[in-house]
PDB file of N, CA and C in Angstrom:
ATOM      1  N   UNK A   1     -63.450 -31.299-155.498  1.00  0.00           N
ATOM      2  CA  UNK A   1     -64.100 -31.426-154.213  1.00  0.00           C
ATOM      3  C   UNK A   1     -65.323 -30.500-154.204  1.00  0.00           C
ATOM      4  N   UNK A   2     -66.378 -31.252-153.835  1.00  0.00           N
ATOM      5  CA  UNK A   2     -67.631 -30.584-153.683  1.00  0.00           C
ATOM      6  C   UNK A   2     -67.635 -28.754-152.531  1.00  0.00           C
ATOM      7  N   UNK A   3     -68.492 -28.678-152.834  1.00  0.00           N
ATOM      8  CA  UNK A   3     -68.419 -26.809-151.738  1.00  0.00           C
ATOM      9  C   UNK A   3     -69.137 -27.715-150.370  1.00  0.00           C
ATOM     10  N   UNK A   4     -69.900 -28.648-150.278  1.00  0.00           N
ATOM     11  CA  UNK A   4     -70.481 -29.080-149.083  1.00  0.00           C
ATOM     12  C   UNK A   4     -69.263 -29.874-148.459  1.00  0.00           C
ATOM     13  N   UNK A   5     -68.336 -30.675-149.155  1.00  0.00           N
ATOM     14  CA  UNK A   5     -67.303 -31.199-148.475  1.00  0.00           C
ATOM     15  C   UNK A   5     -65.999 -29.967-147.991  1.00  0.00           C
ATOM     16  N   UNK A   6     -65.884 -29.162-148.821  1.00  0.00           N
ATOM     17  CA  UNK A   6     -64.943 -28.179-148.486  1.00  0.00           C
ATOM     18  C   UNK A   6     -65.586 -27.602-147.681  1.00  0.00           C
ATOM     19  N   UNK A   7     -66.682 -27.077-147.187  1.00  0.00           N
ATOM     20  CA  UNK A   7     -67.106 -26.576-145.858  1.00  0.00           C
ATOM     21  C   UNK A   7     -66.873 -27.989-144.769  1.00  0.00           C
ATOM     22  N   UNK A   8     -67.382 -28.817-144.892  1.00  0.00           N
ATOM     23  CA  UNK A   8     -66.780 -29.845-143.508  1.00  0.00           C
ATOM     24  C   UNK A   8     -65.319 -29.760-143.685  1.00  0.00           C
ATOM     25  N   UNK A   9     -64.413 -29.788-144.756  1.00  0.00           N
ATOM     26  CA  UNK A   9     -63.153 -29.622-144.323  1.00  0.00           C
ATOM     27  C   UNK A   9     -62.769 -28.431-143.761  1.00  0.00           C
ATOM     28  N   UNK A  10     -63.121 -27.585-144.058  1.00  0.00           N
ATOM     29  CA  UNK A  10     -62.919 -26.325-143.240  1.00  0.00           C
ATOM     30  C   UNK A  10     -63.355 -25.984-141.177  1.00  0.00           C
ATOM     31  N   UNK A  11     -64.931 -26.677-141.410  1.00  0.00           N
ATOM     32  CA  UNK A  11     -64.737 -26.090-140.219  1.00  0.00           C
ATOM     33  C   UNK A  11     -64.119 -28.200-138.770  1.00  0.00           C
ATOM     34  N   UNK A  12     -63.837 -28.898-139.765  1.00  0.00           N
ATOM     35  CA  UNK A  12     -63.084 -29.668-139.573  1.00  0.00           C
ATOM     36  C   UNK A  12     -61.378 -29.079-138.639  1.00  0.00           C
ATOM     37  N   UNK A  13     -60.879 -28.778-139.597  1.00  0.00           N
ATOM     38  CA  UNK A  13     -59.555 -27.667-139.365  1.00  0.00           C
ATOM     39  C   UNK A  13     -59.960 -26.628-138.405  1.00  0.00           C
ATOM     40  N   UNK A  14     -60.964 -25.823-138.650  1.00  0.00           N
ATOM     41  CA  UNK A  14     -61.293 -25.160-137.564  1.00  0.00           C
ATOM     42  C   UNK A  14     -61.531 -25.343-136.339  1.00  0.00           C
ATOM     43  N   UNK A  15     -62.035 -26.980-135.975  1.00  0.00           N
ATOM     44  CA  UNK A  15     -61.967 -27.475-134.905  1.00  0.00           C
ATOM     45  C   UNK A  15     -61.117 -27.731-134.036  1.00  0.00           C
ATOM     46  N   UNK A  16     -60.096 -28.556-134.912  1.00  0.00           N
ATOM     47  CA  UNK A  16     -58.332 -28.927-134.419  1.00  0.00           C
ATOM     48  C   UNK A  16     -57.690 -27.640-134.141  1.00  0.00           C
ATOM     49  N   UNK A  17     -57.849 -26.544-135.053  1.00  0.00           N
ATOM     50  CA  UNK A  17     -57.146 -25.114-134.981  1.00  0.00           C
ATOM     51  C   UNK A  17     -57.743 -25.113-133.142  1.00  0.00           C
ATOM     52  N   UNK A  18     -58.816 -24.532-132.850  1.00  0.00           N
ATOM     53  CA  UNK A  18     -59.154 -24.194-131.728  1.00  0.00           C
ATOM     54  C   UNK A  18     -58.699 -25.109-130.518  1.00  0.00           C
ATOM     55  N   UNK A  19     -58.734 -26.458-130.359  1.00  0.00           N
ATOM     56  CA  UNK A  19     -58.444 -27.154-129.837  1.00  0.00           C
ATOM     57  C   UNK A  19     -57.145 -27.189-129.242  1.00  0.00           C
ATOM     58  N   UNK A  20     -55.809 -27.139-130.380  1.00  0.00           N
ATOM     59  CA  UNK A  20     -54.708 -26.090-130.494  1.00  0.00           C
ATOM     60  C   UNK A  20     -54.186 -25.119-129.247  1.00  0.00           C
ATOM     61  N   UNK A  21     -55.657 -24.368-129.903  1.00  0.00           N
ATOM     62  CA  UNK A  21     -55.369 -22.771-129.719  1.00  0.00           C
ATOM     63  C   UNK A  21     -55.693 -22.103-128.005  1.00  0.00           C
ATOM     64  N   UNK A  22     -56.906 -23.274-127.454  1.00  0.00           N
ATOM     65  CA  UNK A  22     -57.504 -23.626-126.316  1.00  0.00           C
ATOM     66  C   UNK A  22     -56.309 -24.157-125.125  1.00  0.00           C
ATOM     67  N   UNK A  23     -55.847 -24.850-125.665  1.00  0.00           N
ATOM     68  CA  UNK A  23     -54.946 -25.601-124.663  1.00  0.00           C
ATOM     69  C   UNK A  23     -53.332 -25.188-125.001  1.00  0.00           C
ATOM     70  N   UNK A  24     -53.125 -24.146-125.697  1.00  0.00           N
ATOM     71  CA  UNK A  24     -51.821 -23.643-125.648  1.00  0.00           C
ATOM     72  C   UNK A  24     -51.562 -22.451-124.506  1.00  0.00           C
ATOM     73  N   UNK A  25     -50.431 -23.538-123.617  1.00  0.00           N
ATOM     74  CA  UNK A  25     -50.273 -22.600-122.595  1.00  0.00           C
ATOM     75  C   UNK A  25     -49.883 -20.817-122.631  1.00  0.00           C
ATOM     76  N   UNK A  26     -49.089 -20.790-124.161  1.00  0.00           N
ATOM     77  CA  UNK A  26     -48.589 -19.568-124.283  1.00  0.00           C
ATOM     78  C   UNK A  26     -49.599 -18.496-124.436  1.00  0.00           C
ATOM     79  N   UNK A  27     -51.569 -18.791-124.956  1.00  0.00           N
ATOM     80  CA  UNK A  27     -52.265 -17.866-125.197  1.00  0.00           C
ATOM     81  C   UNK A  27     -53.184 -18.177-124.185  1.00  0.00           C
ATOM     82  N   UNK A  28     -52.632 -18.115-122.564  1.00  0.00           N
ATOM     83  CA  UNK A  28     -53.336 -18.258-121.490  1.00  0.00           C
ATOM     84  C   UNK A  28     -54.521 -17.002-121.489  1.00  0.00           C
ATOM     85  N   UNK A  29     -53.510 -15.855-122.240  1.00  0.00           N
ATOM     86  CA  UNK A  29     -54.289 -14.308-121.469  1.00  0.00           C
ATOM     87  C   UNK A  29     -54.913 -14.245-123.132  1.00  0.00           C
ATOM     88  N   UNK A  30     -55.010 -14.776-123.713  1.00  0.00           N
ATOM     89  CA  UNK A  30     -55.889 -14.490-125.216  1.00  0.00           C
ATOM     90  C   UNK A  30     -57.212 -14.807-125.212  1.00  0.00           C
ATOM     91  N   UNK A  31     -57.819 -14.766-123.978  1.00  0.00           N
ATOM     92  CA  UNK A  31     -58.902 -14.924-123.991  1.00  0.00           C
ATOM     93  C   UNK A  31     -60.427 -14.849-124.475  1.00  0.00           C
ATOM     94  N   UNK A  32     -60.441 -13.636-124.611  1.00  0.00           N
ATOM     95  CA  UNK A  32     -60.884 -12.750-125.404  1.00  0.00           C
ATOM     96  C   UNK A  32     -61.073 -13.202-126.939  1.00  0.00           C
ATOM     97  N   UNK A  33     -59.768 -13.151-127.676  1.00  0.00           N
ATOM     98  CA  UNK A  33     -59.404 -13.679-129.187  1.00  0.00           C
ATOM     99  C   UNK A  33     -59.912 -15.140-128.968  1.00  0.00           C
ATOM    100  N   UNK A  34     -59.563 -15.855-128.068  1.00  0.00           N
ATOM    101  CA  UNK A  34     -60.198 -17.426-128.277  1.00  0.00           C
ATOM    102  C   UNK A  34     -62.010 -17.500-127.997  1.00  0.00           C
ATOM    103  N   UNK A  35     -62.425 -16.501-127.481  1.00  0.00           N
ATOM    104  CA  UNK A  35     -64.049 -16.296-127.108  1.00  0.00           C
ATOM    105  C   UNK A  35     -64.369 -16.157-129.115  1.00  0.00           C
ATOM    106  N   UNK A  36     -64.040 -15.387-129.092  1.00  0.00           N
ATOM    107  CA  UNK A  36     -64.282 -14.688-130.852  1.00  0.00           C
ATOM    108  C   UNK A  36     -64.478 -15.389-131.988  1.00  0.00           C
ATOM    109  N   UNK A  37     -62.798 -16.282-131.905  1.00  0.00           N
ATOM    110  CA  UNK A  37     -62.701 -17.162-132.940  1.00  0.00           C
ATOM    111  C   UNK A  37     -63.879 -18.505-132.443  1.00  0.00           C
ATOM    112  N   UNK A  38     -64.059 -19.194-131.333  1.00  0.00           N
ATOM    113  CA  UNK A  38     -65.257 -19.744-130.920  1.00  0.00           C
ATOM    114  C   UNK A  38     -66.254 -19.493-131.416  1.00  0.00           C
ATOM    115  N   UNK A  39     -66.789 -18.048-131.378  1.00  0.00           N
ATOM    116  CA  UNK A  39     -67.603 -17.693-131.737  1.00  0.00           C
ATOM    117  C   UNK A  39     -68.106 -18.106-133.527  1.00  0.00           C
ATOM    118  N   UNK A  40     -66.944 -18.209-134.484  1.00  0.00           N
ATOM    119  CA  UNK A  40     -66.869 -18.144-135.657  1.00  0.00           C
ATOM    120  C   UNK A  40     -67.045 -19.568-136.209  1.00  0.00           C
ATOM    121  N   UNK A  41     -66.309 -20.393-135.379  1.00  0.00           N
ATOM    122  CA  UNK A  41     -66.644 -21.808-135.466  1.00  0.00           C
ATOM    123  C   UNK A  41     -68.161 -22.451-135.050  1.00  0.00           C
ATOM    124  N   UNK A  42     -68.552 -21.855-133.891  1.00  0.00           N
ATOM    125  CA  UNK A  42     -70.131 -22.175-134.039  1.00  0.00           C
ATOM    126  C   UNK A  42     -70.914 -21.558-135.069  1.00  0.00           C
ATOM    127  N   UNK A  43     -70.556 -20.467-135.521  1.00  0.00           N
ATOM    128  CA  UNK A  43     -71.355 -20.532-136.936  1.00  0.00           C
ATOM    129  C   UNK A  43     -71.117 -21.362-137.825  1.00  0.00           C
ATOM    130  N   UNK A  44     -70.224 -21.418-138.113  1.00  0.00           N
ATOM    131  CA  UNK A  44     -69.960 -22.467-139.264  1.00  0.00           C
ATOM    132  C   UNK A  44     -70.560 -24.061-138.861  1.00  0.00           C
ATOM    133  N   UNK A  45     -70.373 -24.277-137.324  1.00  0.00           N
ATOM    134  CA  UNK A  45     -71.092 -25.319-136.936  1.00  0.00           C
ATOM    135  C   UNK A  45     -72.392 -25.694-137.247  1.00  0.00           C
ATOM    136  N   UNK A  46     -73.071 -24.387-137.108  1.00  0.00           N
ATOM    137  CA  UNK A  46     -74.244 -25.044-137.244  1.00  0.00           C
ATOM    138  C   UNK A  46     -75.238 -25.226-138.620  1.00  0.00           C
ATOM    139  N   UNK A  47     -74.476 -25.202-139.530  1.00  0.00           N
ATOM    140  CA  UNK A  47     -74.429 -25.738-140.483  1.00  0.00           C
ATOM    141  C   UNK A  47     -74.093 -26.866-141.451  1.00  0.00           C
ATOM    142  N   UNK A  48     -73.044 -26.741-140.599  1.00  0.00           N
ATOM    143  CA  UNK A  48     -72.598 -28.199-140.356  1.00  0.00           C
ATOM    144  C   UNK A  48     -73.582 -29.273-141.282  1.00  0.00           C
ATOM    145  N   UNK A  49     -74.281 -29.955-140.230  1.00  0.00           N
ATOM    146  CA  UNK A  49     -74.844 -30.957-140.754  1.00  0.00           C
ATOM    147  C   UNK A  49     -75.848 -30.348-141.911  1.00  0.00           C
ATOM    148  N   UNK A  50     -76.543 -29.497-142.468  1.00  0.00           N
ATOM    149  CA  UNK A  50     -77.398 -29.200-143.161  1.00  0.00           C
ATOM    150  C   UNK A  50     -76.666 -28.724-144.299  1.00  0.00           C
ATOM    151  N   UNK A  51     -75.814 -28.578-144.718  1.00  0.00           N
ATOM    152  CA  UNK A  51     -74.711 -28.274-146.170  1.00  0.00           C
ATOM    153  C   UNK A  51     -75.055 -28.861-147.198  1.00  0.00           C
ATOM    154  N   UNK A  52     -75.131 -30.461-147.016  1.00  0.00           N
ATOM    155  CA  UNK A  52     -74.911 -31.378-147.688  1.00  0.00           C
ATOM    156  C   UNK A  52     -76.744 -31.268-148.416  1.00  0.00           C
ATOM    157  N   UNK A  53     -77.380 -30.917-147.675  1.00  0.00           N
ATOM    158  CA  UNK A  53     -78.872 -30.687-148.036  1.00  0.00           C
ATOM    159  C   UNK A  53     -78.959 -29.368-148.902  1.00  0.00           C
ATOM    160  N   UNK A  54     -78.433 -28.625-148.793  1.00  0.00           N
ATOM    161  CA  UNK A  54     -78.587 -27.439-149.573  1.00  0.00           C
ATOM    162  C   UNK A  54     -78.484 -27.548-151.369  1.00  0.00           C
ATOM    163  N   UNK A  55     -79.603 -26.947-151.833  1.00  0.00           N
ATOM    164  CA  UNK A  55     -79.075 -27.315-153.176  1.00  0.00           C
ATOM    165  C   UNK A  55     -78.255 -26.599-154.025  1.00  0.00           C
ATOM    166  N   UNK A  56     -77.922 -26.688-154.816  1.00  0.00           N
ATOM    167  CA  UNK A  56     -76.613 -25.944-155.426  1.00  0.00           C
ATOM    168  C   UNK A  56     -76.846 -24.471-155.829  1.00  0.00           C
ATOM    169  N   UNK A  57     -77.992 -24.360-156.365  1.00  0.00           N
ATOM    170  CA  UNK A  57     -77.767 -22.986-156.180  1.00  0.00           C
ATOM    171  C   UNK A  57     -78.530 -22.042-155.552  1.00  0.00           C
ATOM    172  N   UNK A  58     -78.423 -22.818-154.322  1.00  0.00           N
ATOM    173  CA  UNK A  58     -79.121 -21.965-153.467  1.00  0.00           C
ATOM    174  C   UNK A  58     -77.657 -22.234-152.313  1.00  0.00           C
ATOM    175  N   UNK A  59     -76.477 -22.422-152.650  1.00  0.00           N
ATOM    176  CA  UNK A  59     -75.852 -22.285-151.549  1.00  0.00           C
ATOM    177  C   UNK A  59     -75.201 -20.860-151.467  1.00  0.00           C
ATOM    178  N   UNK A  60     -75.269 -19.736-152.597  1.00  0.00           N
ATOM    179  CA  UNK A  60     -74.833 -18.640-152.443  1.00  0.00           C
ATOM    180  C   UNK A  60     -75.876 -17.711-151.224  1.00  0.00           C
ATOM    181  N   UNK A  61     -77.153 -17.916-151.615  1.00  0.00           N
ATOM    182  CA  UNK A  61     -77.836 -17.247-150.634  1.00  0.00           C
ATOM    183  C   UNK A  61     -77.816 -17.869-149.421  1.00  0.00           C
ATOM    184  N   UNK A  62     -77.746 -19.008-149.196  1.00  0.00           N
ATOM    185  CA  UNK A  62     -77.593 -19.552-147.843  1.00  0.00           C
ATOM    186  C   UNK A  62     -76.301 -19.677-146.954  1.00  0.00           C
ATOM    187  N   UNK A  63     -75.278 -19.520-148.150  1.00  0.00           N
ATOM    188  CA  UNK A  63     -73.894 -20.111-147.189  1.00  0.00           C
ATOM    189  C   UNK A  63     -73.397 -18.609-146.954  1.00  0.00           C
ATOM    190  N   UNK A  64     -73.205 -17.626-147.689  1.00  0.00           N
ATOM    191  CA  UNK A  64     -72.213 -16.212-148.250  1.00  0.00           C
ATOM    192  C   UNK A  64     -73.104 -15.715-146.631  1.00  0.00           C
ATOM    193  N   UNK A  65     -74.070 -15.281-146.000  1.00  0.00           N
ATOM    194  CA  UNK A  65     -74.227 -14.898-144.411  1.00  0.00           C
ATOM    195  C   UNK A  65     -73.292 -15.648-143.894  1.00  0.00           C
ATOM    196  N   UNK A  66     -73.002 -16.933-143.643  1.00  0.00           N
ATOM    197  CA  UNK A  66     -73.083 -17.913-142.608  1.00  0.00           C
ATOM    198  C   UNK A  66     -70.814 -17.470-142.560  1.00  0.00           C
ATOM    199  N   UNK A  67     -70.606 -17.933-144.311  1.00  0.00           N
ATOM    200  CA  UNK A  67     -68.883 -17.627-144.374  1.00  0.00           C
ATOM    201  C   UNK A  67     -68.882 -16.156-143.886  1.00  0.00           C
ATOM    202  N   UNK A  68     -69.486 -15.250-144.128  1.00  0.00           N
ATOM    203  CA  UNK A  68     -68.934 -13.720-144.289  1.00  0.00           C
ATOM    204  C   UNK A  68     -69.158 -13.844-142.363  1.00  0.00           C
ATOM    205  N   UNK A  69     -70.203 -13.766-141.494  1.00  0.00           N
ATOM    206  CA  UNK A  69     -70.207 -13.610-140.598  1.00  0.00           C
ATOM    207  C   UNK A  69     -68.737 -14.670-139.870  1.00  0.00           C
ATOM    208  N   UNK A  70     -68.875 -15.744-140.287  1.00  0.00           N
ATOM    209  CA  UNK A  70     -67.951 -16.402-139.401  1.00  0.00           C
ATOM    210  C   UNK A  70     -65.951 -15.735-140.153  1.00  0.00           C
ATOM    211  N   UNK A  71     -66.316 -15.175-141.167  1.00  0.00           N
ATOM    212  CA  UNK A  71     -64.800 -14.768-141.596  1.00  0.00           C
ATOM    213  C   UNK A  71     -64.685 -13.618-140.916  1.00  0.00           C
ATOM    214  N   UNK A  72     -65.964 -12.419-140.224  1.00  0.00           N
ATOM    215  CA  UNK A  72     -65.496 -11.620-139.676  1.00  0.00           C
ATOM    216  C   UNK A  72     -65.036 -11.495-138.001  1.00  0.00           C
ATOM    217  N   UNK A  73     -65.754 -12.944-137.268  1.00  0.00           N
ATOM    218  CA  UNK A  73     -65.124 -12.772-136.046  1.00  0.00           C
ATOM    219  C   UNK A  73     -64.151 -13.464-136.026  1.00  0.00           C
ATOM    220  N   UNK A  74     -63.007 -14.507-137.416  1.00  0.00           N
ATOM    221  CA  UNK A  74     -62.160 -14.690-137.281  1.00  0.00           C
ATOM    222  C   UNK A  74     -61.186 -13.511-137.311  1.00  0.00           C
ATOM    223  N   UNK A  75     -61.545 -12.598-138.066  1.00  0.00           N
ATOM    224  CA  UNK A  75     -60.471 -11.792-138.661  1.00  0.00           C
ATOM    225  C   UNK A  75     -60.823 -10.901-136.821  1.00  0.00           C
ATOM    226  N   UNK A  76     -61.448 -10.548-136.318  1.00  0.00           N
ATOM    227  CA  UNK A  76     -61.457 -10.119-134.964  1.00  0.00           C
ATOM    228  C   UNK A  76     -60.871 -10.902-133.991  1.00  0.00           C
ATOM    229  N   UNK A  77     -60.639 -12.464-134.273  1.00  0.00           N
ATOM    230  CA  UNK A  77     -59.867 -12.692-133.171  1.00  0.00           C
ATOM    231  C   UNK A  77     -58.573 -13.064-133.689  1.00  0.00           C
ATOM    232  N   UNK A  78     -58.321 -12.791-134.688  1.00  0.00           N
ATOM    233  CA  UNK A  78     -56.724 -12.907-135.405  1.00  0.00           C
ATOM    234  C   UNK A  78     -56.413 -11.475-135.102  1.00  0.00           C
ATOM    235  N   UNK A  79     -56.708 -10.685-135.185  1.00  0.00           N
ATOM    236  CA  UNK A  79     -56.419  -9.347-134.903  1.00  0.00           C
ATOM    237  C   UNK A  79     -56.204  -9.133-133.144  1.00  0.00           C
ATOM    238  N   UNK A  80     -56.885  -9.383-132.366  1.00  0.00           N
ATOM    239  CA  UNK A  80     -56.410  -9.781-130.910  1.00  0.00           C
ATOM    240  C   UNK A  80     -55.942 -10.724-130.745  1.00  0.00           C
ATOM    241  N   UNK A  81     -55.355 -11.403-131.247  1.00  0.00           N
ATOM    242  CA  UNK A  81     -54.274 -12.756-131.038  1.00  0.00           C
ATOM    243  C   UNK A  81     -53.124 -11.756-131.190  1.00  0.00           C
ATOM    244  N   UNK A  82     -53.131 -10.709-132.537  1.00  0.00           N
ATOM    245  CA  UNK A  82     -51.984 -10.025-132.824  1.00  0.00           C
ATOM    246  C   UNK A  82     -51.472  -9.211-132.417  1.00  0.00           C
ATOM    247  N   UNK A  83     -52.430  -8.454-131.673  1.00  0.00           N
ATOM    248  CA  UNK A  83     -52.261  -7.380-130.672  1.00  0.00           C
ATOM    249  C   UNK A  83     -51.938  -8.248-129.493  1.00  0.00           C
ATOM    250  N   UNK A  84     -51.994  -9.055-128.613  1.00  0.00           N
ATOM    251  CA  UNK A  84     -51.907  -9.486-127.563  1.00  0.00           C
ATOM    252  C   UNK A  84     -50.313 -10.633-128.178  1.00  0.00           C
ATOM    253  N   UNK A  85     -49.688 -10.290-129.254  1.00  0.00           N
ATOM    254  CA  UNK A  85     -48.784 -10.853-129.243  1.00  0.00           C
ATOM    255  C   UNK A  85     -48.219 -11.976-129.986  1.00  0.00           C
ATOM    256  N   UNK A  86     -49.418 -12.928-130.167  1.00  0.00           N
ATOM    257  CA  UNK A  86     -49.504 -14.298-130.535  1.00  0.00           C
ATOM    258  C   UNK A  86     -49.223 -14.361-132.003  1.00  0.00           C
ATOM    259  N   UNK A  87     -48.225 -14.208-132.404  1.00  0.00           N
ATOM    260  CA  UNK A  87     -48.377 -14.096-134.416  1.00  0.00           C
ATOM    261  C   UNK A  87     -48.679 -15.756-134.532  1.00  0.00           C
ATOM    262  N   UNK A  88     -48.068 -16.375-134.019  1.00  0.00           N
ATOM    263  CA  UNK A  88     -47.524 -17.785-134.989  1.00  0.00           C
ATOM    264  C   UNK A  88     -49.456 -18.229-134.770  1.00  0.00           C
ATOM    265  N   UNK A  89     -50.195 -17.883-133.583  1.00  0.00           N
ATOM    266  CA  UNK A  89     -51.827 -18.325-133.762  1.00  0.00           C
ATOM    267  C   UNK A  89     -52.349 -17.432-134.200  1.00  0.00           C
ATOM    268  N   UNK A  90     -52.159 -16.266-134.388  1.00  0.00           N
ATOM    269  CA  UNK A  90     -52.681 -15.170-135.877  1.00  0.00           C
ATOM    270  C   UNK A  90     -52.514 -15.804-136.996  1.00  0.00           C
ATOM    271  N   UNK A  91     -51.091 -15.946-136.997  1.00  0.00           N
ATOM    272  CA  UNK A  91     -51.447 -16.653-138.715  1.00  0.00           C
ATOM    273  C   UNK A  91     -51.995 -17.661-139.393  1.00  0.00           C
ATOM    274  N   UNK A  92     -51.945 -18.957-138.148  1.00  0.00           N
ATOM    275  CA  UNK A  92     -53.018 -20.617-138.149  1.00  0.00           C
ATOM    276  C   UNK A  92     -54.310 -19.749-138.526  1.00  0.00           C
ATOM    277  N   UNK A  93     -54.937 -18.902-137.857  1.00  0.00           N
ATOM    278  CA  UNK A  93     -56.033 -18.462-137.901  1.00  0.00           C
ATOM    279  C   UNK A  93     -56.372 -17.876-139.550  1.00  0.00           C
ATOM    280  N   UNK A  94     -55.445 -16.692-139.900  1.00  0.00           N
ATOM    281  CA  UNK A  94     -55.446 -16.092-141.358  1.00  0.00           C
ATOM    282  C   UNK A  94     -55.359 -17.099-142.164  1.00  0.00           C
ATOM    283  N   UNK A  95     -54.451 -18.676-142.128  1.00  0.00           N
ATOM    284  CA  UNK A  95     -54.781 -19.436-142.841  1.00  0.00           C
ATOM    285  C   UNK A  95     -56.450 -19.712-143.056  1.00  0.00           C
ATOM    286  N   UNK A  96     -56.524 -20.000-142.248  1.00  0.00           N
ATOM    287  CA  UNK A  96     -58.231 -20.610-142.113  1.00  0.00           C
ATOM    288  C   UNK A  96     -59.701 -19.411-142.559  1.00  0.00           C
ATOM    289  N   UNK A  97     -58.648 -18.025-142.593  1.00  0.00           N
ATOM    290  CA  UNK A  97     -59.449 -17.137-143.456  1.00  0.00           C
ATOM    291  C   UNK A  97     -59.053 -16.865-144.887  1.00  0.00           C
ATOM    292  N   UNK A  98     -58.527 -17.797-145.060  1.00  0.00           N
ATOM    293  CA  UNK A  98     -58.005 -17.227-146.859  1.00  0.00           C
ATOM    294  C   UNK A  98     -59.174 -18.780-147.150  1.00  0.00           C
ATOM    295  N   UNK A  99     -58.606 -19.993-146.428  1.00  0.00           N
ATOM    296  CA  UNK A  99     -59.589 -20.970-147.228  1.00  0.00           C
ATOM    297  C   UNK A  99     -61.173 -20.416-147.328  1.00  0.00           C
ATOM    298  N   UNK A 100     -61.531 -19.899-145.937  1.00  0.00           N
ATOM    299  CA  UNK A 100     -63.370 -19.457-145.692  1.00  0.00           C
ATOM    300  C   UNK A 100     -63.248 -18.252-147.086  1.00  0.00           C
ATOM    301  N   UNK A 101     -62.702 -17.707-147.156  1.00  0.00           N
ATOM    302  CA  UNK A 101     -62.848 -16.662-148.430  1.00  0.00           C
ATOM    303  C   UNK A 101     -62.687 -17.008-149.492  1.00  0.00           C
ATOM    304  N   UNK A 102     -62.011 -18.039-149.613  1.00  0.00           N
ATOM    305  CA  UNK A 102     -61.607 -18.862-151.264  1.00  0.00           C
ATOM    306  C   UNK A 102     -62.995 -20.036-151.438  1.00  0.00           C
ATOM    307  N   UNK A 103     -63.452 -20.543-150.445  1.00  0.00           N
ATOM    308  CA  UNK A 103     -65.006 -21.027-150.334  1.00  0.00           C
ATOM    309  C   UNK A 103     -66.098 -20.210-150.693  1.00  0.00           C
ATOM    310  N   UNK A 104     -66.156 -18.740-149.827  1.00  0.00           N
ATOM    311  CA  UNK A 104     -67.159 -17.952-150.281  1.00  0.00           C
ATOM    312  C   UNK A 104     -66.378 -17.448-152.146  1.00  0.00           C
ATOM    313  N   UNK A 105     -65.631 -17.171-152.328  1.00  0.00           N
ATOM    314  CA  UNK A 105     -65.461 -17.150-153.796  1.00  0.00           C
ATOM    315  C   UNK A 105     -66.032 -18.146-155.001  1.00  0.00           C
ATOM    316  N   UNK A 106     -66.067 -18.842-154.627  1.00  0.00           N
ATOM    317  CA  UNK A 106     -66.526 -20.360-154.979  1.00  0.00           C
ATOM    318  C   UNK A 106     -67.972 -20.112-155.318  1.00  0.00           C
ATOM    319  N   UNK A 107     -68.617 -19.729-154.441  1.00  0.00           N
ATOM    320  CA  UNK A 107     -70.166 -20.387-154.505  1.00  0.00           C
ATOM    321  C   UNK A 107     -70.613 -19.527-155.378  1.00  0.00           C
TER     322      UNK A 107
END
């Protein structure tokens, strides 16, 4: 699998994750952690469509900002998911940071 398709699968999953994570009554007061991880998915969003344009080796300089920033406000709102309680959506989340880190390994 290409690195431009494994980024749409990723922030693919990241979408459904939030969606999830948005409408689960149990992380009413996780507010905060769901602002964050939001936050991490519009980065990755907006790249989104322009991936597939990038050329190959220029996706280390272009993508490694875009993963590292969006892996660090996941790991900030997995970390207040965890503090505020929520393991079982801490860990959906840490999933989705081992793939963004096994991607940035990649490139």
């Amino acid at each position: 699998m290409s690195i431009s398709e494994r980024y749409r699968d990723l922030v693919q999953e990241t979408e459904v994750l939030m969606k999830k994570i948005s409408t689960d009554q149990q992380l009413q007061g996780a507010d905060r952690a769901i602002r964050v991880i939001d936050q991490g998915l519009a980065t990755l969003q907006e790249q989104l469509e322009r991936v597939g344009e990038i050329p190959r080796m220029r996706f280390d300089t272009e993508l490694s900002p875009v993963l590292l920033n969006a892996h660090n406000l996941f790991d900030r709102g997995r970390l207040l998911l965890e503090e505020g309680g929520c393991n079982l959506a801490a860990e959906k989340v840490w999933d989705v940071q081992k793939k963004l880190y096994r991607l940035l390994n990649d490139l």
